[in-house]
Protein backbone atom coordinates (compact mmCIF):
# COMPACT_ATOMS: atom_id res chain seq x y z
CA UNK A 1 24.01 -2.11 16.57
CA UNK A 2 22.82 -2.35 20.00
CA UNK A 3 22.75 -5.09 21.98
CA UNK A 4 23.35 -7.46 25.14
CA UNK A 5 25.71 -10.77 25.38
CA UNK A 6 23.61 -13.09 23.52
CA UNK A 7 21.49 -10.82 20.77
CA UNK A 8 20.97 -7.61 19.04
CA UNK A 9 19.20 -5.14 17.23
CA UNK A 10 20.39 -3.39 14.14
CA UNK A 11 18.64 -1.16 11.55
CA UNK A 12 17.13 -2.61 8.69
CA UNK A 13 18.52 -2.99 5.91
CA UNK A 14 16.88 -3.11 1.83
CA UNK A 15 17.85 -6.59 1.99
CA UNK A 16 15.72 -7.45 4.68
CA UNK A 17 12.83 -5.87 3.00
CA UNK A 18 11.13 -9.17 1.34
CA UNK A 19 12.21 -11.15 4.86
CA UNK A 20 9.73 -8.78 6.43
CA UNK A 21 7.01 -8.59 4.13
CA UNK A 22 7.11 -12.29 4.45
CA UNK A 23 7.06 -12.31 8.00
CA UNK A 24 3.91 -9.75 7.82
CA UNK A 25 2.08 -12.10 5.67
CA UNK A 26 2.54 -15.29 6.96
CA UNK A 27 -0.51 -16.64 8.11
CA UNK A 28 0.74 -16.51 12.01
CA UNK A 29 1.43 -13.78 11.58
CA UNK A 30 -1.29 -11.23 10.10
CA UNK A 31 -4.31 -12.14 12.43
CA UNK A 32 -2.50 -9.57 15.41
CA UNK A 33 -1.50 -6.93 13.50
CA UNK A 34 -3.31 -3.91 13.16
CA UNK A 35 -4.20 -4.47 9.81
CA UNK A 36 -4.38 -6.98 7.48
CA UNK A 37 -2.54 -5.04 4.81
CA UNK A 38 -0.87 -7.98 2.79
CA UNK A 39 2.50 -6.77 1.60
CA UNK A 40 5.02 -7.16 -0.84
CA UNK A 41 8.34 -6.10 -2.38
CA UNK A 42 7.58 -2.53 -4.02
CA UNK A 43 5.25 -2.00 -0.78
CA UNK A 44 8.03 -2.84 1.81
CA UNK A 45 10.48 -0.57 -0.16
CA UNK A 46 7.91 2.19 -0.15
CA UNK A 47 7.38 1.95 3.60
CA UNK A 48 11.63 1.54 3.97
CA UNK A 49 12.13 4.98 2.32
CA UNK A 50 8.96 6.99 4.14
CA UNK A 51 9.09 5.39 7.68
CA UNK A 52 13.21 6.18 7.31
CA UNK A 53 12.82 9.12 7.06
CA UNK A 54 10.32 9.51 10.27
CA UNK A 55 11.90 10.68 13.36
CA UNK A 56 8.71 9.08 15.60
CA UNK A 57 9.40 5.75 14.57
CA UNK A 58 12.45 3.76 14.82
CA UNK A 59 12.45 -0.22 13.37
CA UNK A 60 15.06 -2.41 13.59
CA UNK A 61 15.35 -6.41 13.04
CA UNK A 62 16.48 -8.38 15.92
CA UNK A 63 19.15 -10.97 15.58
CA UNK A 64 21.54 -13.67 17.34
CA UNK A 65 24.48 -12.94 18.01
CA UNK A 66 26.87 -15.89 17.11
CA UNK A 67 25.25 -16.74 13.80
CA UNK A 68 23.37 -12.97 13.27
CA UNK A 69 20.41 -14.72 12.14
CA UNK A 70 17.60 -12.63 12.10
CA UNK A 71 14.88 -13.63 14.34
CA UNK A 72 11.92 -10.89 14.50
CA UNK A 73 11.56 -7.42 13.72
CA UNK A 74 11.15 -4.60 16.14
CA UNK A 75 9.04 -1.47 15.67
CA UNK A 76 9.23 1.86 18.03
CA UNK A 77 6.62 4.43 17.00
CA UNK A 78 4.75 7.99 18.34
CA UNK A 79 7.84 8.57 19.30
CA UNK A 80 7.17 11.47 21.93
CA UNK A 81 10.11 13.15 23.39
CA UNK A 82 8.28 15.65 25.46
CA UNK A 83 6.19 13.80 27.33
CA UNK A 84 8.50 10.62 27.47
CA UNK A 85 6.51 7.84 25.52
CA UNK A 86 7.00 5.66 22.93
CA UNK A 87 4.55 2.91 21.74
CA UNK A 88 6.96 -0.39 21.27
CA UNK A 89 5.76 -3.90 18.94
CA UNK A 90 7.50 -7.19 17.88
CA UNK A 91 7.24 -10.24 15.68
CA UNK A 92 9.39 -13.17 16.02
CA UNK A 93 9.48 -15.15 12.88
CA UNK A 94 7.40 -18.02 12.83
CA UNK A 95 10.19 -20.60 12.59
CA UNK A 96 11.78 -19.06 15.72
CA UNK A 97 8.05 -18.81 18.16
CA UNK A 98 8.16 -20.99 21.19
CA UNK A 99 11.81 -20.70 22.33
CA UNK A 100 12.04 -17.49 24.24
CA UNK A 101 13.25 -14.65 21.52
CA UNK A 102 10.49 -12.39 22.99
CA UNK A 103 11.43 -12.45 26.57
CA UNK A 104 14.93 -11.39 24.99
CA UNK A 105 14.30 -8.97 22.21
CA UNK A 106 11.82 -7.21 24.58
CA UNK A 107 14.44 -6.97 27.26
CA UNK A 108 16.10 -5.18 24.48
CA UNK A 109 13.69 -2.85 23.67
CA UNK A 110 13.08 -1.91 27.29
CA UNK A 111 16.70 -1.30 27.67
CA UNK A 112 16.84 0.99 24.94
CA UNK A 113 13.91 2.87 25.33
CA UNK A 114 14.69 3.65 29.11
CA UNK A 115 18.25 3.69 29.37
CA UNK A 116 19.17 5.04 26.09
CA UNK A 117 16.21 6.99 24.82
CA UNK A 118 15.72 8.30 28.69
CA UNK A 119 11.61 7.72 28.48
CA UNK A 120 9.56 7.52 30.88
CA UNK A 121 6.40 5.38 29.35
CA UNK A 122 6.79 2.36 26.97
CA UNK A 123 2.77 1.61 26.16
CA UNK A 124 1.49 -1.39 23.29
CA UNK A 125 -1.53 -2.90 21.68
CA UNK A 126 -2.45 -6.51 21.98
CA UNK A 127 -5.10 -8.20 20.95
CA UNK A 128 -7.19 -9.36 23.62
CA UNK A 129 -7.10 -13.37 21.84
CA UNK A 130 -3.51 -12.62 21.66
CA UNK A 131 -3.10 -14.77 25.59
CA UNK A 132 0.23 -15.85 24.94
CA UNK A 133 1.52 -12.37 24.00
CA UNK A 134 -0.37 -11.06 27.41
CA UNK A 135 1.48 -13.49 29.35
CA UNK A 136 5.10 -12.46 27.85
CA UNK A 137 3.81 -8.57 28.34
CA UNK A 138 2.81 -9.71 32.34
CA UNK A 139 5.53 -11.41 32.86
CA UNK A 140 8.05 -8.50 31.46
CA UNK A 141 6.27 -6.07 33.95
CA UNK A 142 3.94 -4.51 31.75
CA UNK A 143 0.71 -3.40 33.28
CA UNK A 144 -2.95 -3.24 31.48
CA UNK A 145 -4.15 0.41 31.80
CA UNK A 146 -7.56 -0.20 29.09
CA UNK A 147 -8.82 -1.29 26.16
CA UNK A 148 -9.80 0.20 22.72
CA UNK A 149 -12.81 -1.44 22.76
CA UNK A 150 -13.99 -3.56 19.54
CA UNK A 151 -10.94 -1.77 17.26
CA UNK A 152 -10.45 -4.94 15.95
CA UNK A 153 -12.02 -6.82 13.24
CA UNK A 154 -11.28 -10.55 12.89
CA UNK A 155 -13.21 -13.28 11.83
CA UNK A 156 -16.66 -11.20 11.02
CA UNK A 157 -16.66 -10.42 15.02
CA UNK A 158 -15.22 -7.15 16.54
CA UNK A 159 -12.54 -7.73 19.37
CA UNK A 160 -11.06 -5.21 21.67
CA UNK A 161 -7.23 -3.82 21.56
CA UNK A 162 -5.88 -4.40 25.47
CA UNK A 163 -3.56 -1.42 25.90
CA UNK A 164 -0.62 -2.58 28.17
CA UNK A 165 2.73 -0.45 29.41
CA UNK A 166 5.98 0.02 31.63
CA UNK A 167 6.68 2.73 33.49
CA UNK A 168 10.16 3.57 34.18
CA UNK A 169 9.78 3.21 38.10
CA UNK A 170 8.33 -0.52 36.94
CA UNK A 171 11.36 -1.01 35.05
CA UNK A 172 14.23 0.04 36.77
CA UNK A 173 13.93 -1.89 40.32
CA UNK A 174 13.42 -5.56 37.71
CA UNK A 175 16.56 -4.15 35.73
CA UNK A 176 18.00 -3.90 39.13
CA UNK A 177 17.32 -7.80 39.95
């Protein structure tokens, strides 16, 4: 379990597997994701075993801490140890949007990924619709660096991916305030 005063994250469990494919298919839900991949039991339990086995990817669900209800999920992937970059993602359950989880579970995942996992470069996708998401990213210190242009197909219309990160240097004087 790792965490700060108020939340944490902890490795999933098999009983969190149909909370999760249930948060990937909600309908809030599947229009930023990569792909829309619906989901379900057998699915999430083959993903649990293989990506559990991965040592480039680490997931974990975040939670409260007083009641340890579980609020989003949290992905770290491309894991790269030599170069000092990870590529980070998050959902916040629906029910739980709209009342600052993200601010906190990505102060989390900043945390761990430069204090703990010593990197150097924590890099994402968003969606370029995806403005409220953008804001959270800006807001945490993350910086846009380009664009994977029309890699994303919603709505019979191609968008583009907006690639955003945080450099350590970035993170470590707002970690200081």
């Amino acid at each position: 379990m790792f965490g700060n005063d108020g939340y944490y994250l902890r490795p999933i469990r098999e009983d969190d597997l149909q909370w999760l494919a249930d948060l990937r298919n909600h309908p809030e839900t599947w229009p930023f994701l990569g792909t829309l991949n619906f989901t379900n039991l057998p699915k999430q339990i083959e993903w649990f075993k293989k990506s559990s086995l991965d040592l480039k990817q680490m997931n974990f669900i975040f939670c409260e801490k007083k009641t340890h209800e579980r609020l989003g999920f949290v992905r770290i992937d491309e894991i790269d140890t030599v170069n000092g970059n990870l590529r980070i993602g998050g959902d916040i359950h629906p029910a739980f949007r709209g009342k600052g989880y993200s601010k906190e579970m990505y102060r989390l995942i900043f945390r761990l990924a430069f204090d703990d996992l010593r990197m150097h470069r924590v890099w994402l996708l968003v969606a370029c619709f995806n403005h409220r998401a953008q804001a959270l990213y800006k807001k945490m210190g993350m910086q846009e660096e380009g664009k994977y242009r029309e890699a994303l197909f919603r709505n019979n219309q191609y968008y583009d991916y907006i690639i955003m990160s945080l450099l350590e240097s970035d993170y470590l004087p707002r970690k200081a305030s």
